[in-house]
C-alpha atoms as a PDB file:
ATOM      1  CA  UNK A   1       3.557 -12.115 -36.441  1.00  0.00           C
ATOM      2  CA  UNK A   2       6.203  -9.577 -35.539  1.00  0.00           C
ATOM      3  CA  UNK A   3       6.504  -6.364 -33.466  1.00  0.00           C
ATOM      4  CA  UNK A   4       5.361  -4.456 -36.629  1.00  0.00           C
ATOM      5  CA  UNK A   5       2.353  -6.444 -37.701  1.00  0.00           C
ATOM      6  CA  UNK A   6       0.761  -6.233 -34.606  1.00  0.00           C
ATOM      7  CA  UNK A   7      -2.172  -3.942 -35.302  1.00  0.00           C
ATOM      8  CA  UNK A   8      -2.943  -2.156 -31.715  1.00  0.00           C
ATOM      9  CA  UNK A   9      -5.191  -0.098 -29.929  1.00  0.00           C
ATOM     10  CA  UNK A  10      -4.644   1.703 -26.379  1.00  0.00           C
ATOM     11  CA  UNK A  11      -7.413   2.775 -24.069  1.00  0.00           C
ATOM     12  CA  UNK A  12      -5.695   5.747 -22.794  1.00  0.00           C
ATOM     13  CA  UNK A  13      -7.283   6.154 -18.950  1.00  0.00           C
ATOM     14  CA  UNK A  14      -7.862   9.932 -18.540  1.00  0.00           C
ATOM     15  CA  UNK A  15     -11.289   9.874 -16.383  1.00  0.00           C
ATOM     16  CA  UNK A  16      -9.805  10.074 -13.457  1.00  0.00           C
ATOM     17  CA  UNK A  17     -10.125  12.648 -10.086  1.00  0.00           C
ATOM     18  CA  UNK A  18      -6.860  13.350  -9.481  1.00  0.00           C
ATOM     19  CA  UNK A  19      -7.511  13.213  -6.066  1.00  0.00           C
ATOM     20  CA  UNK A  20      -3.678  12.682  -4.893  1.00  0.00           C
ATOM     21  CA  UNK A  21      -2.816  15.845  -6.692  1.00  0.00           C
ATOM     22  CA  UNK A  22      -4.849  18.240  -4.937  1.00  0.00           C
ATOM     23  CA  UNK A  23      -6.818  20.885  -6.457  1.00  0.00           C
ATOM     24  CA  UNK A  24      -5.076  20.473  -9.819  1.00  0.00           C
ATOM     25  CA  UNK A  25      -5.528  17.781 -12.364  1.00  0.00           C
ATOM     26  CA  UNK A  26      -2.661  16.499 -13.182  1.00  0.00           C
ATOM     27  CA  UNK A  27      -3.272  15.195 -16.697  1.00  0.00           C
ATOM     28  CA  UNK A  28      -3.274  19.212 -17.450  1.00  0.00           C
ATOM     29  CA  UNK A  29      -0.159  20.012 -15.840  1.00  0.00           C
ATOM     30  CA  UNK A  30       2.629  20.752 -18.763  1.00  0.00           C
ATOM     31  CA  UNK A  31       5.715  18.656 -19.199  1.00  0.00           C
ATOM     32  CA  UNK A  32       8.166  20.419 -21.783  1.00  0.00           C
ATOM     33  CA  UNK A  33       5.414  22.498 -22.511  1.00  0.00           C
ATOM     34  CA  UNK A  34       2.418  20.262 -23.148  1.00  0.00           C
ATOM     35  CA  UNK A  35      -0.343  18.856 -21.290  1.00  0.00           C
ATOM     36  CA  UNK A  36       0.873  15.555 -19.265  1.00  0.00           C
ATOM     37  CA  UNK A  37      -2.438  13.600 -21.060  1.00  0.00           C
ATOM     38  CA  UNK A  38      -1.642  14.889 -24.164  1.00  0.00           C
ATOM     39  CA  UNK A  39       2.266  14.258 -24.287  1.00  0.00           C
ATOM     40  CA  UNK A  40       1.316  10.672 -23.370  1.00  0.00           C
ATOM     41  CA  UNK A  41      -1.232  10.215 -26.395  1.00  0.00           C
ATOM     42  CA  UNK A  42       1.553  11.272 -28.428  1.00  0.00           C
ATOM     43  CA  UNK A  43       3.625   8.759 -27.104  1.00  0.00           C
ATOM     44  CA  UNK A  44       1.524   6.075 -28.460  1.00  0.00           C
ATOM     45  CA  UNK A  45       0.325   7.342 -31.479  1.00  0.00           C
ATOM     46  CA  UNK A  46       4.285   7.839 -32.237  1.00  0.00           C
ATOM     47  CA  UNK A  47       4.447   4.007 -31.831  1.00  0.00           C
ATOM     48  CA  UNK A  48       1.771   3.444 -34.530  1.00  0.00           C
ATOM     49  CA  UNK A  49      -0.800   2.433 -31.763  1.00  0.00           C
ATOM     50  CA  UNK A  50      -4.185   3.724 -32.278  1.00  0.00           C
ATOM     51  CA  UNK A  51      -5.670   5.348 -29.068  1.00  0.00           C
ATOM     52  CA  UNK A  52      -9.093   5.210 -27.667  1.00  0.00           C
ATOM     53  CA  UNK A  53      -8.859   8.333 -24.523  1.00  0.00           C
ATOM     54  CA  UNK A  54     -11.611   7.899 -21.983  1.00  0.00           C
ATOM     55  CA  UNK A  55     -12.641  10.756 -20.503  1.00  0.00           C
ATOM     56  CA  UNK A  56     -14.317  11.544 -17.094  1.00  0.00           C
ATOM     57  CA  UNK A  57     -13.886  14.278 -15.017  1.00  0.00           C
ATOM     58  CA  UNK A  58     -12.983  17.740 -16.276  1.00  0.00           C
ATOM     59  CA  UNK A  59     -14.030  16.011 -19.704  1.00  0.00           C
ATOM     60  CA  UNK A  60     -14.254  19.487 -21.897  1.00  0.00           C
ATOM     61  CA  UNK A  61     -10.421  20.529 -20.395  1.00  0.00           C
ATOM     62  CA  UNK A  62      -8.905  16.811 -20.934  1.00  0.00           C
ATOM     63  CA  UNK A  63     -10.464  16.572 -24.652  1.00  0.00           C
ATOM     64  CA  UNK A  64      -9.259  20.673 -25.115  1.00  0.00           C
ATOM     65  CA  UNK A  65      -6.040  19.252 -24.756  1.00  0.00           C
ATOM     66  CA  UNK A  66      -6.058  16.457 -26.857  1.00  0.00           C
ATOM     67  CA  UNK A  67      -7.271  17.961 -29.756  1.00  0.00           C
ATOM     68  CA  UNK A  68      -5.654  17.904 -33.176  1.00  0.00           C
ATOM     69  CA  UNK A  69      -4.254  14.506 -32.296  1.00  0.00           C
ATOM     70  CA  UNK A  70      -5.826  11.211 -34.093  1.00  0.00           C
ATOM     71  CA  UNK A  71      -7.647  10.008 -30.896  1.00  0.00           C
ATOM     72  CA  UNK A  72     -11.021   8.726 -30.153  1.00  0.00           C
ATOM     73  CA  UNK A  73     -12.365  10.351 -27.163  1.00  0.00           C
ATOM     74  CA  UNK A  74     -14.481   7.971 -24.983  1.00  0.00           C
ATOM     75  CA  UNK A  75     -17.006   9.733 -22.505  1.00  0.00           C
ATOM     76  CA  UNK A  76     -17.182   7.474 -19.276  1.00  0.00           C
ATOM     77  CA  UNK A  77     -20.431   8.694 -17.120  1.00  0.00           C
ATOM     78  CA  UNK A  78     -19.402   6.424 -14.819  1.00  0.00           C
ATOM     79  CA  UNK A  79     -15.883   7.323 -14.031  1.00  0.00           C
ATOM     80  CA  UNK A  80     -16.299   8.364 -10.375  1.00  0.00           C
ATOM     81  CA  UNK A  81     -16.527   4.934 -10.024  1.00  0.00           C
ATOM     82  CA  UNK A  82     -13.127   4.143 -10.337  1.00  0.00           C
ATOM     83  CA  UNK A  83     -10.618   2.858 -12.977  1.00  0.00           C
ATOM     84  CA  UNK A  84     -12.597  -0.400 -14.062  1.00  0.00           C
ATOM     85  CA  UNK A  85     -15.321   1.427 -15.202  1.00  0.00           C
ATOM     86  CA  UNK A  86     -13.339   3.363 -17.558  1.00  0.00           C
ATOM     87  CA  UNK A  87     -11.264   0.791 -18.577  1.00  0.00           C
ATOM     88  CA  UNK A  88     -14.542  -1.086 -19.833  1.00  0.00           C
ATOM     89  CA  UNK A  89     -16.293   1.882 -21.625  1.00  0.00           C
ATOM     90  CA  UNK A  90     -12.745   2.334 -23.553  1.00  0.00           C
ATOM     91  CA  UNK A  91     -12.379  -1.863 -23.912  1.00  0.00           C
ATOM     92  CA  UNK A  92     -16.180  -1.004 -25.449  1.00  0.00           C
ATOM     93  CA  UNK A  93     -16.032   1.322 -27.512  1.00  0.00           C
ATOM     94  CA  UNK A  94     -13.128  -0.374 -29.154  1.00  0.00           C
ATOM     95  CA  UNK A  95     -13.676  -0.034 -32.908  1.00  0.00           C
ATOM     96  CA  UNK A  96     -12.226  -3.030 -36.155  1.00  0.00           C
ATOM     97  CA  UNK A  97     -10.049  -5.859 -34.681  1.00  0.00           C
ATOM     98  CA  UNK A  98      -6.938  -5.693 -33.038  1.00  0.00           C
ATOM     99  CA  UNK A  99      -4.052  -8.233 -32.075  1.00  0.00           C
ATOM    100  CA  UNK A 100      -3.349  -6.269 -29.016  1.00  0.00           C
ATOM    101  CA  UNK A 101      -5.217  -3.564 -26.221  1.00  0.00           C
ATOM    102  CA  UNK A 102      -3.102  -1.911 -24.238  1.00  0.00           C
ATOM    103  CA  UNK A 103      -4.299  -0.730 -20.945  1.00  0.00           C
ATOM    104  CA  UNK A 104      -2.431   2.396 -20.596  1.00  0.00           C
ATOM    105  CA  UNK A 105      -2.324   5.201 -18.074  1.00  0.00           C
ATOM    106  CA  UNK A 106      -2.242   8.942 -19.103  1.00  0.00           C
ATOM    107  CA  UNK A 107       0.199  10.014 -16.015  1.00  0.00           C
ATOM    108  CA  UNK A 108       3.563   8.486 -17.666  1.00  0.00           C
ATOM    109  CA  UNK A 109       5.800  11.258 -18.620  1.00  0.00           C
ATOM    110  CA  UNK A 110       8.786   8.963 -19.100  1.00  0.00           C
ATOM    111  CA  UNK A 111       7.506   6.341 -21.628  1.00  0.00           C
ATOM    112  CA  UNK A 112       8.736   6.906 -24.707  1.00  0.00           C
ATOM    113  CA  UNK A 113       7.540   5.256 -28.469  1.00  0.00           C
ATOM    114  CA  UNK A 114      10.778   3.356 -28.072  1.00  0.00           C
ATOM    115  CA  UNK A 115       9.173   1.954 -25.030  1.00  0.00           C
ATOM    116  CA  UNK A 116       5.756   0.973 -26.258  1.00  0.00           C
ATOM    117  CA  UNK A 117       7.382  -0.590 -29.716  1.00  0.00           C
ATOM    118  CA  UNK A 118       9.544  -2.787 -27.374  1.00  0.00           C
ATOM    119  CA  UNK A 119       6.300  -4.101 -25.267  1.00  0.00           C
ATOM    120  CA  UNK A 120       4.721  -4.640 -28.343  1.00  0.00           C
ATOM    121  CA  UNK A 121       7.663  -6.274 -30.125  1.00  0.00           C
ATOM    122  CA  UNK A 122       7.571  -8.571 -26.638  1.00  0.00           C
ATOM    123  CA  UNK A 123       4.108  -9.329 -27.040  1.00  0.00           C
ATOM    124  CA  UNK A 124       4.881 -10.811 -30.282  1.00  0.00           C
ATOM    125  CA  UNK A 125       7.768 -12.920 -29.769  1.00  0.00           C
ATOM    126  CA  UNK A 126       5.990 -14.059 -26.725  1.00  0.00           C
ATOM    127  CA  UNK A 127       3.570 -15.495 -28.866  1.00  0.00           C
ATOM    128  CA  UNK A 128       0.780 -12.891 -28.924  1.00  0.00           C
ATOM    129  CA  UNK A 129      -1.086 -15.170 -26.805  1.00  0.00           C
ATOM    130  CA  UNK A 130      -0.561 -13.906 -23.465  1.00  0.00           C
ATOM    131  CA  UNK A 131      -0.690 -10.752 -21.500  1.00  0.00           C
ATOM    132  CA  UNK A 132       2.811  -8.700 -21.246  1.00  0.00           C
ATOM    133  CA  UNK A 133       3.445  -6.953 -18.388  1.00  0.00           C
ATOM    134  CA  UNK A 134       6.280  -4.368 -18.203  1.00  0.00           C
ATOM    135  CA  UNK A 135       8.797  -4.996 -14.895  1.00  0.00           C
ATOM    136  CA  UNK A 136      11.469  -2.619 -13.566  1.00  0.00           C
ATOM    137  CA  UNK A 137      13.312  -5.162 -11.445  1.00  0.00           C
ATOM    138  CA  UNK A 138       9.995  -6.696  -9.027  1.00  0.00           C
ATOM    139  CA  UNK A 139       8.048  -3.119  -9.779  1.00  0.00           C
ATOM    140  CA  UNK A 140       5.261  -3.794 -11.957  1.00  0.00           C
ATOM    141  CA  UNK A 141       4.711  -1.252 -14.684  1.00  0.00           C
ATOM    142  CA  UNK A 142       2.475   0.110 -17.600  1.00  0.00           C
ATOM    143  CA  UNK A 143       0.758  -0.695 -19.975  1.00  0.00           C
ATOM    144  CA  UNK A 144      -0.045  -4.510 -19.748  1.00  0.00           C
ATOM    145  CA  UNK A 145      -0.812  -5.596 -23.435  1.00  0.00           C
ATOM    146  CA  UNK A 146      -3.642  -8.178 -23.759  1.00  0.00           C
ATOM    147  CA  UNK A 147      -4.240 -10.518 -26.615  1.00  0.00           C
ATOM    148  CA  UNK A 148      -7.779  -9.739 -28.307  1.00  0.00           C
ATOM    149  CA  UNK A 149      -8.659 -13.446 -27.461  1.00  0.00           C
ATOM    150  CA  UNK A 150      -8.221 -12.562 -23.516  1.00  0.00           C
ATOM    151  CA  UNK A 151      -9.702  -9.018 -23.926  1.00  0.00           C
ATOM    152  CA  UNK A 152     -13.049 -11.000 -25.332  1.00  0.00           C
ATOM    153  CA  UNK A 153     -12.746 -13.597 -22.724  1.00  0.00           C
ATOM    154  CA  UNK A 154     -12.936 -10.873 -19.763  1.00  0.00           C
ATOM    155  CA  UNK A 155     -15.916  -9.107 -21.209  1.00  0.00           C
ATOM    156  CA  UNK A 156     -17.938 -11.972 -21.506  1.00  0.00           C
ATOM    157  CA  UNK A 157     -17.293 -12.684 -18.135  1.00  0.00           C
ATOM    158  CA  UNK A 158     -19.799  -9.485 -17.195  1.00  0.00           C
ATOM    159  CA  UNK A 159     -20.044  -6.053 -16.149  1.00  0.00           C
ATOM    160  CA  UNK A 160     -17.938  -6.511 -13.141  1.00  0.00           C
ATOM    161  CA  UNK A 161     -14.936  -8.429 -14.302  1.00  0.00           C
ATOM    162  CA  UNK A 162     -11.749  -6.790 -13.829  1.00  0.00           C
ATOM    163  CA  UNK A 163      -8.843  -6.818 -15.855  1.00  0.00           C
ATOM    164  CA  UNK A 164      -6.390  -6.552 -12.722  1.00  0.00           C
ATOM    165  CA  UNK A 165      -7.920  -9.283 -11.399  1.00  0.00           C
ATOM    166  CA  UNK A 166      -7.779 -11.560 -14.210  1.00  0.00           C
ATOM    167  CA  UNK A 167      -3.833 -11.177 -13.995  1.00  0.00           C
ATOM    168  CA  UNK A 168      -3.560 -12.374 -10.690  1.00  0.00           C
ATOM    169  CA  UNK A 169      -5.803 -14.947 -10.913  1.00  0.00           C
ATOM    170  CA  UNK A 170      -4.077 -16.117 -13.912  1.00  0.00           C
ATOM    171  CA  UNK A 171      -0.463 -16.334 -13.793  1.00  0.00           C
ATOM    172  CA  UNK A 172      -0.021 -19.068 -16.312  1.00  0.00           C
ATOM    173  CA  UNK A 173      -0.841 -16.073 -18.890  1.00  0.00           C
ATOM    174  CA  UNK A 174       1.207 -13.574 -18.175  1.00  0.00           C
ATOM    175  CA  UNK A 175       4.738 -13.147 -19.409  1.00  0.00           C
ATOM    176  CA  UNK A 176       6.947 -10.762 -17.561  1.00  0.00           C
ATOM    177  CA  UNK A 177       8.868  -8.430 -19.526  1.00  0.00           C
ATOM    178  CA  UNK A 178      12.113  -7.796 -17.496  1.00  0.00           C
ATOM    179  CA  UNK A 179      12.654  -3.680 -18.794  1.00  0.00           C
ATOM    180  CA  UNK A 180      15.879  -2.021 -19.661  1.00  0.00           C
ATOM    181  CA  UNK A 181      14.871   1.668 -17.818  1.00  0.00           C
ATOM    182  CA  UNK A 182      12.481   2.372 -15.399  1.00  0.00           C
ATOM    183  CA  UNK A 183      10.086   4.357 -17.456  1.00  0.00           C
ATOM    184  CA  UNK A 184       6.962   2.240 -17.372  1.00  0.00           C
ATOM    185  CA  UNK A 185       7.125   2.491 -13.511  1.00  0.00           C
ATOM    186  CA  UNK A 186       6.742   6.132 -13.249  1.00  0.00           C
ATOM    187  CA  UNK A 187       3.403   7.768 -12.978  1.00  0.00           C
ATOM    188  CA  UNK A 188       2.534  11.155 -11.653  1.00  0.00           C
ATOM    189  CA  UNK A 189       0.139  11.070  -8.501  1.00  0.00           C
ATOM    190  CA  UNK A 190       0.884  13.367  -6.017  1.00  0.00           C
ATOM    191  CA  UNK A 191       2.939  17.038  -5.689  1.00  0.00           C
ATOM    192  CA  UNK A 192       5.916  15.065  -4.760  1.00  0.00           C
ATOM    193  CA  UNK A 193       5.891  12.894  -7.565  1.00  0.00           C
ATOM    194  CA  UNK A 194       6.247  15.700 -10.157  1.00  0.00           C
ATOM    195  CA  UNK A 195       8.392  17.594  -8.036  1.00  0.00           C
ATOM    196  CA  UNK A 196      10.631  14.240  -8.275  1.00  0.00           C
ATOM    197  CA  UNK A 197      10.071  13.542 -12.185  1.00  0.00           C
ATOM    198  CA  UNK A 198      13.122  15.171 -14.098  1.00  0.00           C
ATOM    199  CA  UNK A 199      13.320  14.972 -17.659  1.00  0.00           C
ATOM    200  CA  UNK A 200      15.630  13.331 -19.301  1.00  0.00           C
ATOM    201  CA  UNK A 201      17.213  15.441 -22.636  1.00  0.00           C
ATOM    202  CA  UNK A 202      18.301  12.045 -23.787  1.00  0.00           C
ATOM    203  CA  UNK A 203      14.458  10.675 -23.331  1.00  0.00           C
ATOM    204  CA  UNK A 204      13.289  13.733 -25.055  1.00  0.00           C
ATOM    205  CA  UNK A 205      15.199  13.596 -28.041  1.00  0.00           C
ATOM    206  CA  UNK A 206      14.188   9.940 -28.541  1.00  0.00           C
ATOM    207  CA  UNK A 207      10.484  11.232 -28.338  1.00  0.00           C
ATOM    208  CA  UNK A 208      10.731  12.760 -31.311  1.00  0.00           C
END
């Protein structure tokens, strides 16, 4: 197996309250003149991953701007629940087999196809038996790619198993991948975080 014969899926988190932003959601705010959630879906679709977008709150305005794009919107009822719930309605509704899920976040303005191709191209020459996990020096990042195998392993373990967890209680199957830029560590949260997040014309050009 290499990089390019993985055959992947992302469940793209976009449920969430956007509490940390304030009265805007931040998966609607435009960066270089589209929707954050919908320049990230891009991203990953650019890398030849297929993407599964669970949706939550604000669910007509988050799909409004994803449409025209190849992606499978996923309602999550339960997404005031937190981020495990809607990381097992997308894991769910997960549709033909993969070699790889990503469990990706929405809020990454940085990550670029470039980015995701490497992770995936890591997962592979790791093996494509363990779950990668991006690093910026010790700062974990985003997405962590899990083996189907794994993926299957966790849901069978119940309602209430948690992918986060599973990492941590399972170091032995994890491989670190030490990244070249820091762009799977930034996320937007709060006011000060996008007031922080410049773009980069060198990033954007290798977007396209």
């Amino acid at each position: 197996m290499d990089g390019r014969s993985v055959k992947a899926a992302a469940v793209l988190l976009a449920a969430g309250l956007s509490r940390r932003m304030g009265e805007r959601n931040k998966l609607l705010i435009e960066i270089d003149g589209e929707p954050l959630v919908r320049r990230t879906a891009k991203t990953y679709l650019q890398a030849g991953v297929e993407v599964y977008a669970v949706l939550g709150h604000e669910v007509e305005l988050v799909r409004e701007a994803l449409a025209g794009l190849p992606v499978s919107c996923v309602e999550n009822p339960e997404y005031e629940e937190g981020q495990p719930s809607s990381v097992r309605a997308g894991v769910d509704s997960l549709g033909g087999a993969y070699d790889a899920i990503l469990i990706a976040l929405a809020d990454q303005p940085a990550l670029t196809p470039g980015d995701v191709s490497d992770l995936i191209r890591a997962f592979s020459e790791s093996g494509g038996g363990r779950i990668v996990i991006p690093y910026c020096g010790e700062r974990r990042g985003n997405p962590a790619v899990f083996p189907a195998a794994i993926v299957a392993k966790i849901r069978a373990a119940g309602r209430y198993a948690a992918y986060r967890g599973f990492i941590d209680k399972h170091p032995e199957l994890t491989f670190r991948y030490q990244a070249a830029n820091d762009h799977y560590a930034i996320d937007i949260d709060t006011p000060e975080d996008l007031a922080a997040f410049q773009p980069d014309p060198k990033r954007a050009q290798h977007r396209k």
